[in-house]
Protein backbone atom coordinates (compact mmCIF):
# COMPACT_ATOMS: atom_id res chain seq x y z
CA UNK A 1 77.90 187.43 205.24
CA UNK A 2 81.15 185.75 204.84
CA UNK A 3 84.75 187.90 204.81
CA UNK A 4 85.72 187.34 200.99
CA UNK A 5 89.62 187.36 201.27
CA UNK A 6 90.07 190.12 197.92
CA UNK A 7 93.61 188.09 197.18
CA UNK A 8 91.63 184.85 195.57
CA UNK A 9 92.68 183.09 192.51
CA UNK A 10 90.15 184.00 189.31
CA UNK A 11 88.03 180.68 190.37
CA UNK A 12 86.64 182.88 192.90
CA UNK A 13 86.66 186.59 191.58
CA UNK A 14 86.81 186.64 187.82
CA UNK A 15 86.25 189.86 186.37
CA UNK A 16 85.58 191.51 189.26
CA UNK A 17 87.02 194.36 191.39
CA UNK A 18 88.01 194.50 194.83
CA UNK A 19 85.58 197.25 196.15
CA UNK A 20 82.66 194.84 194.26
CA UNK A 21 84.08 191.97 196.11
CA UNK A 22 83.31 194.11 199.68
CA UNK A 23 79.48 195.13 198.73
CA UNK A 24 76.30 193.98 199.71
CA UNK A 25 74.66 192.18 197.36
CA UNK A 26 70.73 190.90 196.97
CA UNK A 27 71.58 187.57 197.79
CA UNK A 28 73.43 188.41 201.05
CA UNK A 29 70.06 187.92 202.15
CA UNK A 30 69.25 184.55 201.51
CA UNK A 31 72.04 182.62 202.89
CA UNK A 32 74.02 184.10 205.96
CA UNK A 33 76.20 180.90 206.54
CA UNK A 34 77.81 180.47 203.07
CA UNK A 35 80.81 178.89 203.27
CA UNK A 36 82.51 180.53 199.93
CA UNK A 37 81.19 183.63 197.97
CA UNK A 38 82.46 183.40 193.58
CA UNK A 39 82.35 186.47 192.13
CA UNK A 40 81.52 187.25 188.00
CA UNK A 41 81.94 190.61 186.37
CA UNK A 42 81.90 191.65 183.16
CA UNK A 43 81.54 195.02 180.83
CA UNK A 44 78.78 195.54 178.61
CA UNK A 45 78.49 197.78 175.82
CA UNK A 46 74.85 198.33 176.11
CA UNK A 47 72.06 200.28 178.12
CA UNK A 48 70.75 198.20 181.24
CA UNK A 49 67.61 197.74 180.16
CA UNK A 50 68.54 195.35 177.41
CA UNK A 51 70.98 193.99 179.49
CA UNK A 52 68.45 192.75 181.71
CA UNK A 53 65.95 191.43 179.05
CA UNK A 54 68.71 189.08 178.47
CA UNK A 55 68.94 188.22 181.86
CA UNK A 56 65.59 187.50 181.50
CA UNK A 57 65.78 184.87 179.03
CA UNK A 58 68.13 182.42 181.37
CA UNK A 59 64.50 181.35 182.27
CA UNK A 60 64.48 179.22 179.48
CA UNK A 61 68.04 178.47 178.72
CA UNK A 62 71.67 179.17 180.89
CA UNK A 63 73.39 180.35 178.39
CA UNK A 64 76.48 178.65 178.78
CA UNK A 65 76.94 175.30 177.04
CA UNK A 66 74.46 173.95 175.52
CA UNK A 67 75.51 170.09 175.55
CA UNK A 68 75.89 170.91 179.02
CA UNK A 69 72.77 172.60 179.29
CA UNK A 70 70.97 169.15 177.87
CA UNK A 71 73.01 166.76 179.68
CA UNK A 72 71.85 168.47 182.75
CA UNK A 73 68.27 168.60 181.59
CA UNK A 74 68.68 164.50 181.82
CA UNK A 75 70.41 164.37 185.01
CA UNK A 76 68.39 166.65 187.15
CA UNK A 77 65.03 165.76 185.30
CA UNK A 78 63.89 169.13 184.48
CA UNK A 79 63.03 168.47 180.80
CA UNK A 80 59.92 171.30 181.21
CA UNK A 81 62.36 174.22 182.74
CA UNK A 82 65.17 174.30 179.81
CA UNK A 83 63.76 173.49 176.37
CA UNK A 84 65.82 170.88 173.98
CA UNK A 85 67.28 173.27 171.40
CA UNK A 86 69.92 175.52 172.18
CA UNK A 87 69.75 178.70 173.90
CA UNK A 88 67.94 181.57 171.54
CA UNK A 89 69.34 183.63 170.21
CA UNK A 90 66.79 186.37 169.92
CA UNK A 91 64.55 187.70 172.73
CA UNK A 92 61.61 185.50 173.43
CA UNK A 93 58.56 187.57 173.90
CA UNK A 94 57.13 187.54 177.24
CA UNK A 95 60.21 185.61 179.34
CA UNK A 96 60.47 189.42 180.62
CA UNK A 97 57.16 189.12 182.82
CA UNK A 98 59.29 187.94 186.00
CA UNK A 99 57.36 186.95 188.93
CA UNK A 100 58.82 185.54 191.88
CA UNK A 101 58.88 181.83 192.34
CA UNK A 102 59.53 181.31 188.31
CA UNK A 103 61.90 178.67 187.87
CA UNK A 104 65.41 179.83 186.38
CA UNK A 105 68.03 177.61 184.08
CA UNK A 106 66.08 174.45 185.21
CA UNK A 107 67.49 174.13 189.15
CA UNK A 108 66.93 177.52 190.63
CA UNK A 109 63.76 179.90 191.32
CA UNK A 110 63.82 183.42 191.50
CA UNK A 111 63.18 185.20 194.64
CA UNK A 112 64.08 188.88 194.38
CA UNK A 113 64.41 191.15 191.38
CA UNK A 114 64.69 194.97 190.49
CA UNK A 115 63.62 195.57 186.93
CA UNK A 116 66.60 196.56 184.75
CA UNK A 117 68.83 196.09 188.25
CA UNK A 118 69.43 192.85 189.36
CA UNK A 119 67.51 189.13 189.45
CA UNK A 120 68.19 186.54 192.75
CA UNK A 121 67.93 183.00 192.73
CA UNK A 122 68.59 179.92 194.93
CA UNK A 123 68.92 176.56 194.02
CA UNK A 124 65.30 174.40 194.77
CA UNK A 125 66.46 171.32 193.10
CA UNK A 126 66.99 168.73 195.71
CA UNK A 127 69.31 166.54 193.56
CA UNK A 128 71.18 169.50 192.44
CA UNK A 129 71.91 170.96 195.90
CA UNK A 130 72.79 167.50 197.41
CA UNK A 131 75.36 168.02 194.52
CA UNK A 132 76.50 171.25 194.69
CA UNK A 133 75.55 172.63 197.96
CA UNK A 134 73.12 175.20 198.36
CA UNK A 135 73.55 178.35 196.25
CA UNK A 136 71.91 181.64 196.46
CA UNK A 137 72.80 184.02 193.39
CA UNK A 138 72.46 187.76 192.30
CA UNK A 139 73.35 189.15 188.83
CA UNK A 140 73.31 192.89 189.70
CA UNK A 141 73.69 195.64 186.56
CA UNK A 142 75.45 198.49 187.45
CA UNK A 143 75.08 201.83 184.85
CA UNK A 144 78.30 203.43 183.82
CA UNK A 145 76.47 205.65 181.30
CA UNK A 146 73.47 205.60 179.19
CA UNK A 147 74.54 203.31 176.80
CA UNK A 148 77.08 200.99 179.03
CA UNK A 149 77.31 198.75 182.21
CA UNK A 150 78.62 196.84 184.42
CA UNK A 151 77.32 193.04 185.28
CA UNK A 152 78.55 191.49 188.38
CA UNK A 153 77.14 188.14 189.91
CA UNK A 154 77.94 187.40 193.39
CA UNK A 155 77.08 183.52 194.25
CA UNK A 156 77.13 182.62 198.01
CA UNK A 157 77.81 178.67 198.05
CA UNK A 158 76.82 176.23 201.23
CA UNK A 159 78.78 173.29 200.51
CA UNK A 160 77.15 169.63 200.96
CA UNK A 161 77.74 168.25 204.28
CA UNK A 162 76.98 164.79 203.01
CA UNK A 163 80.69 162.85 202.88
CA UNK A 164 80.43 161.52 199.21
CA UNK A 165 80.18 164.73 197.96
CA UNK A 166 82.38 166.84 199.64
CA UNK A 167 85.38 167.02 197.25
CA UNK A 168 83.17 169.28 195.30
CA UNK A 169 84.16 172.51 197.36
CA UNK A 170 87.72 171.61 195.02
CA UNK A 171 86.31 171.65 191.69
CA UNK A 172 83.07 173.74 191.76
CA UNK A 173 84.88 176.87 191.86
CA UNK A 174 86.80 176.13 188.60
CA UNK A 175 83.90 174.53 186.81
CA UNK A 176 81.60 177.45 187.65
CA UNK A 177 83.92 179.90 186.30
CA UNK A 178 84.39 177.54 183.22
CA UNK A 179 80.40 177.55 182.97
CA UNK A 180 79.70 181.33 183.92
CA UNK A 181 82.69 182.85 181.95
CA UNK A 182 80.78 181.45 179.11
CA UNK A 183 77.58 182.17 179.89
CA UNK A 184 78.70 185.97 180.92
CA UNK A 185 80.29 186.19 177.32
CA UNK A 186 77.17 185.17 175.28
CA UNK A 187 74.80 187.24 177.36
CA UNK A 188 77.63 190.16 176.44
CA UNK A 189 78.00 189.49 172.53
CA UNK A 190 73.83 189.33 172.42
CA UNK A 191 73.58 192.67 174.38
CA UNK A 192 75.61 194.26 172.27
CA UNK A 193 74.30 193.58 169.05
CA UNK A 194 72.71 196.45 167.29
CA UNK A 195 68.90 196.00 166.64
């Protein structure tokens, strides 16, 4: 696991606090050699089970941008993993029967999850990693009470060691909050609404 200096600008940390900065996380154990851990963290007003059905659905969409979302169905060719239209809105019946190896938001595949706790996913696009480096992800829910949580994602990164590509480790971190702090909000605003 890689020290996580806890003075970081918000590309690395937003939303989240210190002591969540210095846990162990799910994904801890699928990439010992990161060379940068981001942090995500956000308060929801809503029990963790429906929380995590709407983790869930970022099987079939990422929940962030969605011209984004489409211009990346082009460039990494994974037309079948995120449909066309833009991500639902409502709960998709049976995108909560998670079994390891699905694919997640078109470049990842799920490869640990606790129902109602966390999901863990690495990158398994080859395109996408040459890219972006290697990236092995956990969105963890933590209960504060009953009807409230906590959602923190801790994303180890691995850099690409190829030369054209390594400027990356400049931008990612500020286009991954950009992409996240949006995706964090809508998963928020579609927890909370009342049924």
């Amino acid at each position: 696991m890689i020290n996580v200096n806890p003075e970081r600008s918000v590309a690395y940390t937003w939303g989240s606090t210190p002591e969540e900065r210095l846990m162990s996380f799910p994904c801890d154990r699928y990439m010992s050699n990161a060379d940068e851990a981001y942090f995500r963290a956000i308060d929801v007003q809503a029990p963790a089970p429906v929380l995590f059905r709407w983790l869930c659905q970022l099987k079939v969409g990422s929940y962030s941008y969605d011209w984004l979302d489409h211009l990346e169905r082009i460039f990494f060719q994974v037309a079948d993993s995120i449909p066309a239209h833009p991500s639902s809105e409502q709960l998709l019946p049976g995108v909560e029967n998670l079994v390891v190896g699905q694919k997640f938001m078109g470049i990842f595949q799920l490869v640990e999850f606790e129902a109602n706790r966390h999901l863990t996913i690495v990158t398994d696009n080859e395109q996408a990693i040459s890219i972006f480096g290697d990236i092995a992800a956990s969105y963890v829910i933590f209960p504060v009470t009953s009807d409230a949580c906590r959602l923190v994602l801790k994303g180890n990164i691995r850099y690409p060691r190829n030369c054209f590509w390594s400027w990356i480790r400049y931008v990612l971190p500020w286009g991954d909050l950009l992409m996240m702090r949006q995706q964090f909000l809508r998963l928020k605003h579609l927890a909370e609404r009342p049924v």
